[in-house]
N, C-alpha and C. Protein backbone atom coordinates (compact mmCIF):
# COMPACT_ATOMS: atom_id res chain seq x y z
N UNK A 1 66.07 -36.27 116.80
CA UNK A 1 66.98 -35.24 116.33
C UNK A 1 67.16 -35.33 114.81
N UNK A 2 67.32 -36.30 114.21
CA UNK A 2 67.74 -36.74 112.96
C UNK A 2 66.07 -36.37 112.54
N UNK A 3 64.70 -36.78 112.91
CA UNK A 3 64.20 -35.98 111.94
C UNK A 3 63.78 -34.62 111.98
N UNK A 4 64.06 -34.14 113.08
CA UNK A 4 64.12 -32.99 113.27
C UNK A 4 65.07 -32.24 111.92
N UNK A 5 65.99 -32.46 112.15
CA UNK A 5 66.95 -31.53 111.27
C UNK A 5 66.36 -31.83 109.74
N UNK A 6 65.93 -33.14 109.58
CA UNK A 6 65.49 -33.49 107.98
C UNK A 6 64.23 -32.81 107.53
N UNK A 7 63.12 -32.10 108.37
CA UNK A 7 62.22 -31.48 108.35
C UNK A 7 62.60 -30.32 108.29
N UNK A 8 63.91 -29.57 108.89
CA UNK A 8 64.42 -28.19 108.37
C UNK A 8 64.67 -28.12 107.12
N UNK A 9 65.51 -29.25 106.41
CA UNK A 9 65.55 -29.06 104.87
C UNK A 9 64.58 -29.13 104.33
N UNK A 10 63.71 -28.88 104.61
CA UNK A 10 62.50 -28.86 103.81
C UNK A 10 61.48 -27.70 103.69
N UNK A 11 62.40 -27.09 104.46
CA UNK A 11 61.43 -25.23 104.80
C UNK A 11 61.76 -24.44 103.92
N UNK A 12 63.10 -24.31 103.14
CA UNK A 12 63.68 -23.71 102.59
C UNK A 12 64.66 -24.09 101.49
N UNK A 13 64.31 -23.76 100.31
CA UNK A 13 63.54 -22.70 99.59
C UNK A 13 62.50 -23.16 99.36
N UNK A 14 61.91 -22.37 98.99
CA UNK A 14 60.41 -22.60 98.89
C UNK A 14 59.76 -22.48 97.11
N UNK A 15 58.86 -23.66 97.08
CA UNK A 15 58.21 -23.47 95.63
C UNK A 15 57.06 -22.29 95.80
N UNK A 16 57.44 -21.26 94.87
CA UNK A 16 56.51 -19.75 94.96
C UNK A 16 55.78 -19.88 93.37
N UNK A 17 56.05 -21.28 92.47
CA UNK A 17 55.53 -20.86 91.46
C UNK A 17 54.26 -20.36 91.00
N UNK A 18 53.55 -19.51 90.44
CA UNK A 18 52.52 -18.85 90.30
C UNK A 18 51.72 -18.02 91.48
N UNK A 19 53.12 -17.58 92.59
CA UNK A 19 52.71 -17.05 93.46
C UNK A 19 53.27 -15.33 93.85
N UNK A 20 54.00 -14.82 92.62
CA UNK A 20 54.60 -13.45 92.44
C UNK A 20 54.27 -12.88 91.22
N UNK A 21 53.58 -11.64 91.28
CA UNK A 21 52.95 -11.11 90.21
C UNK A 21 54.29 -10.60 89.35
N UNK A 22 54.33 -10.30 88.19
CA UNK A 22 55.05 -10.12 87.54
C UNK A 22 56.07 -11.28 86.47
N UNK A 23 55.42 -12.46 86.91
CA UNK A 23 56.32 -13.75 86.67
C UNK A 23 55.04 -14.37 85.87
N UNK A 24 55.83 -15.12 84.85
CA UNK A 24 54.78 -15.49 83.51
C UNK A 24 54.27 -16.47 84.30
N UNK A 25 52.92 -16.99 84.31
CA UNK A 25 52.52 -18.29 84.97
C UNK A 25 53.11 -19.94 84.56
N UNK A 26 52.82 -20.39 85.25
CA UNK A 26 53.78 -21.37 85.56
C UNK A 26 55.06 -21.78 85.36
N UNK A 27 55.78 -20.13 85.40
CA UNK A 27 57.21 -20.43 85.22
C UNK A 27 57.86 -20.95 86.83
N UNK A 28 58.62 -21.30 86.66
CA UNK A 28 59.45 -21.86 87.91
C UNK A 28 60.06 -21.07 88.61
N UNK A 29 59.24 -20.69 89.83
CA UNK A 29 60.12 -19.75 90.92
C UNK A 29 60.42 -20.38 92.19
N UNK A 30 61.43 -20.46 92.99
CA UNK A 30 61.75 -21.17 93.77
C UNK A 30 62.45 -19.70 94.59
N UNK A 31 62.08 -19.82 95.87
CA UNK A 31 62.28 -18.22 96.92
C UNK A 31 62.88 -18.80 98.18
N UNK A 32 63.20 -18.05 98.66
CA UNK A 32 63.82 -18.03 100.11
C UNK A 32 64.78 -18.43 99.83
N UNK A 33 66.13 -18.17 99.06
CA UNK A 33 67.40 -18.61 98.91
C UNK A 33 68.25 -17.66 99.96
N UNK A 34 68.38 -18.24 101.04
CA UNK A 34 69.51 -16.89 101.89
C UNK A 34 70.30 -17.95 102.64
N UNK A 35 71.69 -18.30 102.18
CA UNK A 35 71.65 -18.33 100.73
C UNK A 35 72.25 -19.17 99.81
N UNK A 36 72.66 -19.55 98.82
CA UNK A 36 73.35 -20.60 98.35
C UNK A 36 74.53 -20.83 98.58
N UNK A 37 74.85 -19.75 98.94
CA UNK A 37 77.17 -20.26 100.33
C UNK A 37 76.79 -21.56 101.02
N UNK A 38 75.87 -21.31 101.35
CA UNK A 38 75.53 -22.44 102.89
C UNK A 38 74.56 -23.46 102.00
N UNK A 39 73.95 -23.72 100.98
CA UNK A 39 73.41 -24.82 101.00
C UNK A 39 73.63 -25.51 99.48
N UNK A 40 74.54 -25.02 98.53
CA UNK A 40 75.14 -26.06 97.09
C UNK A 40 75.93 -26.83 97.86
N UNK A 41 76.47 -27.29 99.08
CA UNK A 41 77.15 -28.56 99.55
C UNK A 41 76.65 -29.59 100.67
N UNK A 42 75.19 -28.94 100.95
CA UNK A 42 74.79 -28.92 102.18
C UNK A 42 73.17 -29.80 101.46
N UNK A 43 72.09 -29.16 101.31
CA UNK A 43 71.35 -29.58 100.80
C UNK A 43 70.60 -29.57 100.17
N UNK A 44 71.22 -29.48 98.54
CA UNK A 44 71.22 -29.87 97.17
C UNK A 44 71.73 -31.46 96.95
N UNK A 45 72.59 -31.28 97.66
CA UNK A 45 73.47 -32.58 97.42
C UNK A 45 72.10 -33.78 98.10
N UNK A 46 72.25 -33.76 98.90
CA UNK A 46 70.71 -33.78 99.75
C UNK A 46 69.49 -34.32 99.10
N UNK A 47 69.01 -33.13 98.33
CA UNK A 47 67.44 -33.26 97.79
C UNK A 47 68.18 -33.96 96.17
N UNK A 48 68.93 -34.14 95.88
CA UNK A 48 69.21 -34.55 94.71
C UNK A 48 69.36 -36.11 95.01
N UNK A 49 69.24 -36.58 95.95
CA UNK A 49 68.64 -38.07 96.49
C UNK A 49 67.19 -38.49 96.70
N UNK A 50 66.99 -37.60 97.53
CA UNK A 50 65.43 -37.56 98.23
C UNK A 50 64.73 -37.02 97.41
N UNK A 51 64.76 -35.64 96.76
CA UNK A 51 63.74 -34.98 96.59
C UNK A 51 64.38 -34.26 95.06
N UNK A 52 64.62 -35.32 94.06
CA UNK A 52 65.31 -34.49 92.48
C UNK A 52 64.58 -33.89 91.88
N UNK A 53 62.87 -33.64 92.02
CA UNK A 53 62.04 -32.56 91.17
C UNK A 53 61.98 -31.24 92.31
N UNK A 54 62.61 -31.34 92.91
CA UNK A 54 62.98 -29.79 93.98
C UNK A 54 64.20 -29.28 93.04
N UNK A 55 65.33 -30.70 93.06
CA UNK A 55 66.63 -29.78 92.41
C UNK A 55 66.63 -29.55 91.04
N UNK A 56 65.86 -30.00 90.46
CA UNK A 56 65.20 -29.54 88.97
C UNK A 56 64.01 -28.49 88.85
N UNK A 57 63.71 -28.17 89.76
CA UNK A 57 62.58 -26.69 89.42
C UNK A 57 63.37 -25.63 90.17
N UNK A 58 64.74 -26.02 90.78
CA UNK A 58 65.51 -24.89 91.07
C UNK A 58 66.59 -24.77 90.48
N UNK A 59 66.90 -25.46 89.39
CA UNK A 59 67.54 -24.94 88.56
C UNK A 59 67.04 -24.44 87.31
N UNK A 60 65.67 -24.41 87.33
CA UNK A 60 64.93 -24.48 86.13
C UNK A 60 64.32 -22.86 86.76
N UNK A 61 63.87 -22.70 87.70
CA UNK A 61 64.02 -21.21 88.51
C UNK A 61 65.15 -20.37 88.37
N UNK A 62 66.45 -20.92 88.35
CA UNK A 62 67.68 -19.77 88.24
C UNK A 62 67.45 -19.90 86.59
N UNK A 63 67.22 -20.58 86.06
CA UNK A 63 67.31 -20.01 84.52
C UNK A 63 65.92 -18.92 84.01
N UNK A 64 64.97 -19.12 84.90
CA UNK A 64 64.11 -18.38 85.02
C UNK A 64 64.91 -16.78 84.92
N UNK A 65 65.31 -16.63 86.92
CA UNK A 65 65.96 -15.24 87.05
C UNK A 65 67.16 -15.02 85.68
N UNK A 66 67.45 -15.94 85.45
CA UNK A 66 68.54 -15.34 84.70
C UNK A 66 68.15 -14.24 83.74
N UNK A 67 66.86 -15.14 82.90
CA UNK A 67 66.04 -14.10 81.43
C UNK A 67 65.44 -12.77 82.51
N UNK A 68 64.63 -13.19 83.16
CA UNK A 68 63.94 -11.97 83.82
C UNK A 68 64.88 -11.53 84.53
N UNK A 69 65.71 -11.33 85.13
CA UNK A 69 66.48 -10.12 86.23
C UNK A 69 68.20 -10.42 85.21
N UNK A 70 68.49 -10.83 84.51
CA UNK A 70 69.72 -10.84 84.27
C UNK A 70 70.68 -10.89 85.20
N UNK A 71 70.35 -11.81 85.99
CA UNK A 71 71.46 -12.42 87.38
C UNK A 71 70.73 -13.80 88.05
N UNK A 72 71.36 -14.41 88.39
CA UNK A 72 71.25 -15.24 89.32
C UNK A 72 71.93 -15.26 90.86
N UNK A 73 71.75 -14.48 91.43
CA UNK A 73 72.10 -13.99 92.83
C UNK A 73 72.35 -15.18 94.11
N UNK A 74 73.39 -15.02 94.61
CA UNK A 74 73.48 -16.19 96.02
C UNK A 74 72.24 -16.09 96.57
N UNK A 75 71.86 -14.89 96.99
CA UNK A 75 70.09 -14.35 97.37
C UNK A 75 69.38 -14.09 96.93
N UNK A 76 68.19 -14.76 96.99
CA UNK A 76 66.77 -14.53 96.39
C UNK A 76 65.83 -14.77 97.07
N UNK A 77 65.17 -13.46 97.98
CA UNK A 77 64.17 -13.34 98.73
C UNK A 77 62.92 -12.62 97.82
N UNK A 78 61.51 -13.15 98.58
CA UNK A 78 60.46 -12.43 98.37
C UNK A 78 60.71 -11.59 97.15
N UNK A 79 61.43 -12.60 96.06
CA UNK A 79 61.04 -12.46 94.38
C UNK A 79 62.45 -11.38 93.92
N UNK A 80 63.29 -11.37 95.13
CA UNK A 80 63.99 -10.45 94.59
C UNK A 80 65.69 -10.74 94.63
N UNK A 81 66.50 -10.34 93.87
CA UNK A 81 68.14 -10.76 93.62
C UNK A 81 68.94 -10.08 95.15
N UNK A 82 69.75 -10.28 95.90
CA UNK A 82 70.57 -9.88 96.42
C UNK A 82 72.17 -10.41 96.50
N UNK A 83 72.65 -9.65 95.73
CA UNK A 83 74.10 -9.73 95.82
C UNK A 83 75.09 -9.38 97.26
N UNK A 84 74.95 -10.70 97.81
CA UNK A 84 75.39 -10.77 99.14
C UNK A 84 76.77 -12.13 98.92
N UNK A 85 76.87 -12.39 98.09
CA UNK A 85 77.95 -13.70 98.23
C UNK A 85 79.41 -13.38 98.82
N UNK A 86 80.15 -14.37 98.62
CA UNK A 86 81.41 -14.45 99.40
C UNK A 86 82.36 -14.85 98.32
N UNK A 87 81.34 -14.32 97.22
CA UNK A 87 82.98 -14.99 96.06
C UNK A 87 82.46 -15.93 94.95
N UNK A 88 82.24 -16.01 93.93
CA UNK A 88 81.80 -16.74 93.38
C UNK A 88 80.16 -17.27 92.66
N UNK A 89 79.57 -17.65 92.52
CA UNK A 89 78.09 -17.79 91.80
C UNK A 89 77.71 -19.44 92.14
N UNK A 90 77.23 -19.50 93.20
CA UNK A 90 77.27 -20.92 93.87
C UNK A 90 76.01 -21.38 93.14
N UNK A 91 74.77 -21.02 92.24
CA UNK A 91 74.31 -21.26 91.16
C UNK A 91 74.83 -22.34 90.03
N UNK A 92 76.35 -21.95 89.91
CA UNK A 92 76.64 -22.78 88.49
C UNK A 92 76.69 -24.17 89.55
N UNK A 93 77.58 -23.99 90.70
CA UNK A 93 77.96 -25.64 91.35
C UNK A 93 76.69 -26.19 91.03
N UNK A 94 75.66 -25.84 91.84
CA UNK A 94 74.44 -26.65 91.90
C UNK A 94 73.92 -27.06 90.56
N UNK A 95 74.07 -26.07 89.81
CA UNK A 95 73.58 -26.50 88.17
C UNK A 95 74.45 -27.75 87.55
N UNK A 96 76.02 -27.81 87.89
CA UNK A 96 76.66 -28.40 87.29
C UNK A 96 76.65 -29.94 87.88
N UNK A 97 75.82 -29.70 89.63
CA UNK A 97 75.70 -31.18 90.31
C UNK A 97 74.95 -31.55 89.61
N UNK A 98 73.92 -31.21 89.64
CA UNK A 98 72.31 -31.79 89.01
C UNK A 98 72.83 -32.09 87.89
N UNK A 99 73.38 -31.44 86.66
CA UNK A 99 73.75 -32.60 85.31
C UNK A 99 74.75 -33.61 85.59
N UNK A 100 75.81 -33.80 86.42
CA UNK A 100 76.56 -35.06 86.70
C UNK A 100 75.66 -36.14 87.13
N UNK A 101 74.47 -35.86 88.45
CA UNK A 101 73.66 -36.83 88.61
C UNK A 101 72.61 -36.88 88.22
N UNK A 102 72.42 -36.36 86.43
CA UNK A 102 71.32 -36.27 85.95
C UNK A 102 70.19 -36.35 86.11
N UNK A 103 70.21 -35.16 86.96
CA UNK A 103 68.72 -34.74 87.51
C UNK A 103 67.61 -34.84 86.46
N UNK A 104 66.26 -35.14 86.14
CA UNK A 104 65.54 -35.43 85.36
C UNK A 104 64.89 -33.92 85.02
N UNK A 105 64.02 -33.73 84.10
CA UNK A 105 63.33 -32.39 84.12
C UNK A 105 64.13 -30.98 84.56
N UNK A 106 65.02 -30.85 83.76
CA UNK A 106 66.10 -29.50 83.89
C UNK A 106 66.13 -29.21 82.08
N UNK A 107 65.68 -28.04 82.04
CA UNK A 107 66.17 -27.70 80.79
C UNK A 107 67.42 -27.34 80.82
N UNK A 108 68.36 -28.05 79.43
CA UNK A 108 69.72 -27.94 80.03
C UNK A 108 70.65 -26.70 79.18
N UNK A 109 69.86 -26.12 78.12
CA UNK A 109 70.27 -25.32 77.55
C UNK A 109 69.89 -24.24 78.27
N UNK A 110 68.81 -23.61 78.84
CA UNK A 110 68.56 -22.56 79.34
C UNK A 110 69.33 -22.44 80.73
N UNK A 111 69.92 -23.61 81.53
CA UNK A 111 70.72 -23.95 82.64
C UNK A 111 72.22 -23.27 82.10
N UNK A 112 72.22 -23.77 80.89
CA UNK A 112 73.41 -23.06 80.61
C UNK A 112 73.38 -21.48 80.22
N UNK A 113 72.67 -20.96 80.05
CA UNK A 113 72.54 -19.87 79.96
C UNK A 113 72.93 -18.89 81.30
N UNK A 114 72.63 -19.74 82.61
CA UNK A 114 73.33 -19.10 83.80
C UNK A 114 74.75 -18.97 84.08
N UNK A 115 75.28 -20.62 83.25
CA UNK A 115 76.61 -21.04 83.57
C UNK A 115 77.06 -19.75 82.71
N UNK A 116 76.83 -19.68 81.10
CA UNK A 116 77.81 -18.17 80.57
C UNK A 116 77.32 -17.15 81.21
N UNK A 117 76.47 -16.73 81.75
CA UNK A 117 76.03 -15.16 82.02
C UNK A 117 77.12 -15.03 83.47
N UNK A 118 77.18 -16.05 84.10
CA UNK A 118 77.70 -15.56 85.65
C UNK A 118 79.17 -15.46 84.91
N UNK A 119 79.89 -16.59 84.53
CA UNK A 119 81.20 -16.68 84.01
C UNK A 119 81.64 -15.29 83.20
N UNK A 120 80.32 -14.83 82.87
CA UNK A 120 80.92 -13.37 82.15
C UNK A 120 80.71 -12.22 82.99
N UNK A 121 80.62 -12.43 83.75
CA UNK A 121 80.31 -11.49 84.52
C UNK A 121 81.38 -11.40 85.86
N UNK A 122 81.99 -12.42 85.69
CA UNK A 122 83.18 -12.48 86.55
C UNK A 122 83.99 -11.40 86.71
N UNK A 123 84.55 -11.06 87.44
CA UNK A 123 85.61 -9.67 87.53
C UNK A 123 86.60 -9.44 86.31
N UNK A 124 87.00 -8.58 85.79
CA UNK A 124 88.12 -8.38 84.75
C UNK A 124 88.90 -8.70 84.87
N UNK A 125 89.44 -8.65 86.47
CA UNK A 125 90.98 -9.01 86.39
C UNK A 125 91.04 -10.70 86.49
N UNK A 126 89.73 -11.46 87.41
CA UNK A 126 89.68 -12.78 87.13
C UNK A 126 90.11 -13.63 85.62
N UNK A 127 88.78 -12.46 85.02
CA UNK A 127 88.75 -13.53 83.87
C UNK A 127 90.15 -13.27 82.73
N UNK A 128 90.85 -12.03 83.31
CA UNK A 128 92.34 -11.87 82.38
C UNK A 128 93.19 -12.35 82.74
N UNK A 129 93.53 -12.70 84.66
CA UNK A 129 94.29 -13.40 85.41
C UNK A 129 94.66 -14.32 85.43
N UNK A 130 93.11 -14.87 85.49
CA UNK A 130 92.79 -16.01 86.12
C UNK A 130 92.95 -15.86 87.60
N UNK A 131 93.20 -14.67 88.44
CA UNK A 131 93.34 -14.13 89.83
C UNK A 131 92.60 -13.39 90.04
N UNK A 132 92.03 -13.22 91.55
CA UNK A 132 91.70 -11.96 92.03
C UNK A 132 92.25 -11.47 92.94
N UNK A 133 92.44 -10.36 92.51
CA UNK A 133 93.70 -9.56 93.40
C UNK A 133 93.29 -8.86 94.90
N UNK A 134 94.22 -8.91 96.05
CA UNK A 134 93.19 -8.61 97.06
C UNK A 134 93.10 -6.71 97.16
N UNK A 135 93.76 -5.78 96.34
CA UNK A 135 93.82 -4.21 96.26
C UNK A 135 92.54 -3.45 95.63
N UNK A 136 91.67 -4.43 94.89
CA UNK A 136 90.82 -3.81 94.13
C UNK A 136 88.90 -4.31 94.40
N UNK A 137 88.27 -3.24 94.89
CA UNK A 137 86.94 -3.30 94.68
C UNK A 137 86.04 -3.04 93.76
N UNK A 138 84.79 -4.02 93.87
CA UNK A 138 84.12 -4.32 92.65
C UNK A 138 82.91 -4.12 93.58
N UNK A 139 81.89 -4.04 92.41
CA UNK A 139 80.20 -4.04 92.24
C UNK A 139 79.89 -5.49 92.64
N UNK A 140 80.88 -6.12 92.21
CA UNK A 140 80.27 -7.54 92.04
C UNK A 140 79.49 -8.26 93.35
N UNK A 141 80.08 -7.96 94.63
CA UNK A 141 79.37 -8.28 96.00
C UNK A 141 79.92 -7.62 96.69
N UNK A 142 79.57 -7.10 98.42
CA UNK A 142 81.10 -6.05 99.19
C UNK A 142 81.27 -7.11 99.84
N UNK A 143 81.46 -8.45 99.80
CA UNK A 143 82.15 -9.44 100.90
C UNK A 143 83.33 -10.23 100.16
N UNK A 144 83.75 -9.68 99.00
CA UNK A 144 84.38 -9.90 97.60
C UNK A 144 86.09 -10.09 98.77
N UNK A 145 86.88 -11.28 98.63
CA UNK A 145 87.97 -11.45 99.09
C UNK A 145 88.95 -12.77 97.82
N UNK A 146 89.98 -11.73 97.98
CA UNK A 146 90.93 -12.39 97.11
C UNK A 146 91.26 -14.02 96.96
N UNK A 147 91.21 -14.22 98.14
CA UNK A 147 91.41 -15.56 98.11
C UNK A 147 90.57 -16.51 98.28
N UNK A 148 89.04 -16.44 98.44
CA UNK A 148 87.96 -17.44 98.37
C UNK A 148 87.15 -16.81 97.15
N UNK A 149 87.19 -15.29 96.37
CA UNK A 149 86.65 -14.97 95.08
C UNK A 149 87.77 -15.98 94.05
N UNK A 150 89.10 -16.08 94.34
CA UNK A 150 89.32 -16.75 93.37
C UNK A 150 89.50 -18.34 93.36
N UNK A 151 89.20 -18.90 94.29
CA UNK A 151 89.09 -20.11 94.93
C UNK A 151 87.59 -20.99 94.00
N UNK A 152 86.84 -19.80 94.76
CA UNK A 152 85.53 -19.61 93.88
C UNK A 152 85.15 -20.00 92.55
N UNK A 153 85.25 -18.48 92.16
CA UNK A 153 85.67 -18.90 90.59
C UNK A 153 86.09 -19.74 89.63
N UNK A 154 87.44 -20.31 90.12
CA UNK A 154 87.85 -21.00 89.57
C UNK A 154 86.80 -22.66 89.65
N UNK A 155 86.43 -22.86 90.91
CA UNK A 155 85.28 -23.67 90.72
C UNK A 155 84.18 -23.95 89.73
N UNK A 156 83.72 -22.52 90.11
CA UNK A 156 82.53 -21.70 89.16
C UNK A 156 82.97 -22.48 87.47
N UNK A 157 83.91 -22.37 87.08
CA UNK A 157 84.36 -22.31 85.67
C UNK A 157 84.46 -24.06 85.72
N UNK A 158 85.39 -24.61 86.28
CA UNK A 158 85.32 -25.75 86.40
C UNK A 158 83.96 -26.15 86.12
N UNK A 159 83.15 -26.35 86.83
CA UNK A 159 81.78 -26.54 87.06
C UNK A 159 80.82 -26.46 85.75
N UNK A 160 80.93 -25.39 85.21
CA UNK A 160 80.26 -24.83 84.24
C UNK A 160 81.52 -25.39 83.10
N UNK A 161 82.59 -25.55 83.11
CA UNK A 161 83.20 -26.22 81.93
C UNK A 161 82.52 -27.42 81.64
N UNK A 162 82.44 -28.73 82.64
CA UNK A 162 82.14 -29.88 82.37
C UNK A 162 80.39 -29.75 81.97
N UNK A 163 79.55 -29.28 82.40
CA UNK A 163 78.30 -28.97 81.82
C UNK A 163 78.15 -28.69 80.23
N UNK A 164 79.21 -27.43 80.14
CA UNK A 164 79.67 -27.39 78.19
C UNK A 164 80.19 -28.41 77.89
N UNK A 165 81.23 -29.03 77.77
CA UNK A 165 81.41 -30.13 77.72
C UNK A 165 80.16 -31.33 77.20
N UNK A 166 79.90 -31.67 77.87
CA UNK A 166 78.82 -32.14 78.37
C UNK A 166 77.38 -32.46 76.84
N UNK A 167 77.01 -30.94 77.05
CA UNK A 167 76.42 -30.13 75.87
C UNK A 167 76.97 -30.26 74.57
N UNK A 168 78.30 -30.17 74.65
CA UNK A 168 78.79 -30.27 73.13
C UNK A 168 79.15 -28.89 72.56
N UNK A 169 79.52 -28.27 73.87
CA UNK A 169 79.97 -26.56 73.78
C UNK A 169 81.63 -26.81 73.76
N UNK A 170 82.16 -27.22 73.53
CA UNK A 170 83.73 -27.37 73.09
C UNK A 170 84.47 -26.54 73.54
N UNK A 171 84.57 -25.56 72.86
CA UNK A 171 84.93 -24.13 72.43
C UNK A 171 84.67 -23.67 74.14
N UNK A 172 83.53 -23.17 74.52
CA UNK A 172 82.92 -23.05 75.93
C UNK A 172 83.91 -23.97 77.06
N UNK A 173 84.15 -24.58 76.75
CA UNK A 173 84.60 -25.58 77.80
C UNK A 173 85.73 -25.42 78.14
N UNK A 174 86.70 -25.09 76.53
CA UNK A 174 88.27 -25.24 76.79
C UNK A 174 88.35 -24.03 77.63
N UNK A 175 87.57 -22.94 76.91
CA UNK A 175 87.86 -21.07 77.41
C UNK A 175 87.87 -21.01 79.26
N UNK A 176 86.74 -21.98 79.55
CA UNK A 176 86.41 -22.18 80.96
C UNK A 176 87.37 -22.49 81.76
N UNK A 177 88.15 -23.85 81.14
CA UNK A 177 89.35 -24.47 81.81
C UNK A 177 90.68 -23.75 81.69
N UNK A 178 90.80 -22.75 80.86
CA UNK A 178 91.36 -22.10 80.55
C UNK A 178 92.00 -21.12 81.78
């Protein structure tokens, strides 16, 4: 049973690099994300024991999507973004695990480039609140709920604070904790 289940983590996601036209060669694509709700606590945490050049070419993949699609999506199937989440950009957690247990081979500036793009992209009333209110719908996902979007979030920022931090983004860090 036990290796049964340890052979499932290993199906998914999948290394697609130099295997989707449109993608510069040997940039880092990593596919079948459906989706990161269910696996930044599950197994990332995981392959960042066993298997740390998986959790470094998938974070080195979301900084990929970030330049080319301007998102980093909970979903990423067959090369493509789907905004399906439950609140939040479960992207930065995983980005922000991998630099606490200094994952090797992560570019860490272009990593950060996900952490500000999602953080800005956060809802208006989040990022003026610091709340999300449960009366108002957004673009941002339709499974969007007040109390795990801002649960979320506030993670999200956390997460991506200590990474700036980290970096020597100061300024970035306080605004985050903020």
């Amino acid at each position: 049973l036990f290796y049964s289940h340890l052979f499932h983590t290993m199906v998914q996601p999948r290394d697609r690099t130099n295997d989707f036209e449109g993608w510069d060669k040997d940039q880092p694509v990593w596919d079948d994300h459906y989706t990161l709700w269910d696996t930044w606590k599950t197994l990332f945490p995981l392959m960042a024991i066993i298997q740390p050049e998986m959790v470094a070419g998938n974070v080195n993949s979301f900084a990929a999507r970030m330049k080319r699609d301007k998102e980093c999506s909970a979903a990423f199937i067959q090369g493509r973004e789907y905004r399906v989440g439950q609140g939040g950009d479960e992207a930065d957690n995983i980005i922000a695990d991998a630099y606490a247990k200094k994952i090797p081979g992560v570019n860490w500036e272009k990593a950060w480039a996900v952490l500000a793009g999602d953080a800005a992209r956060r809802t208006p009333e989040y990022r003026t609140m610091g709340w999300m209110p449960s009366d108002v719908r957004h673009d941002y996902c339709g499974r969007l709920k007040s109390g795990s979007a801002t649960i979320a979030f506030a993670y999200n920022d956390w997460c991506a604070s200590q990474v700036a931090m980290g970096l020597g983004k100061v300024d970035d860090a306080a605004r985050l904790l903020a």
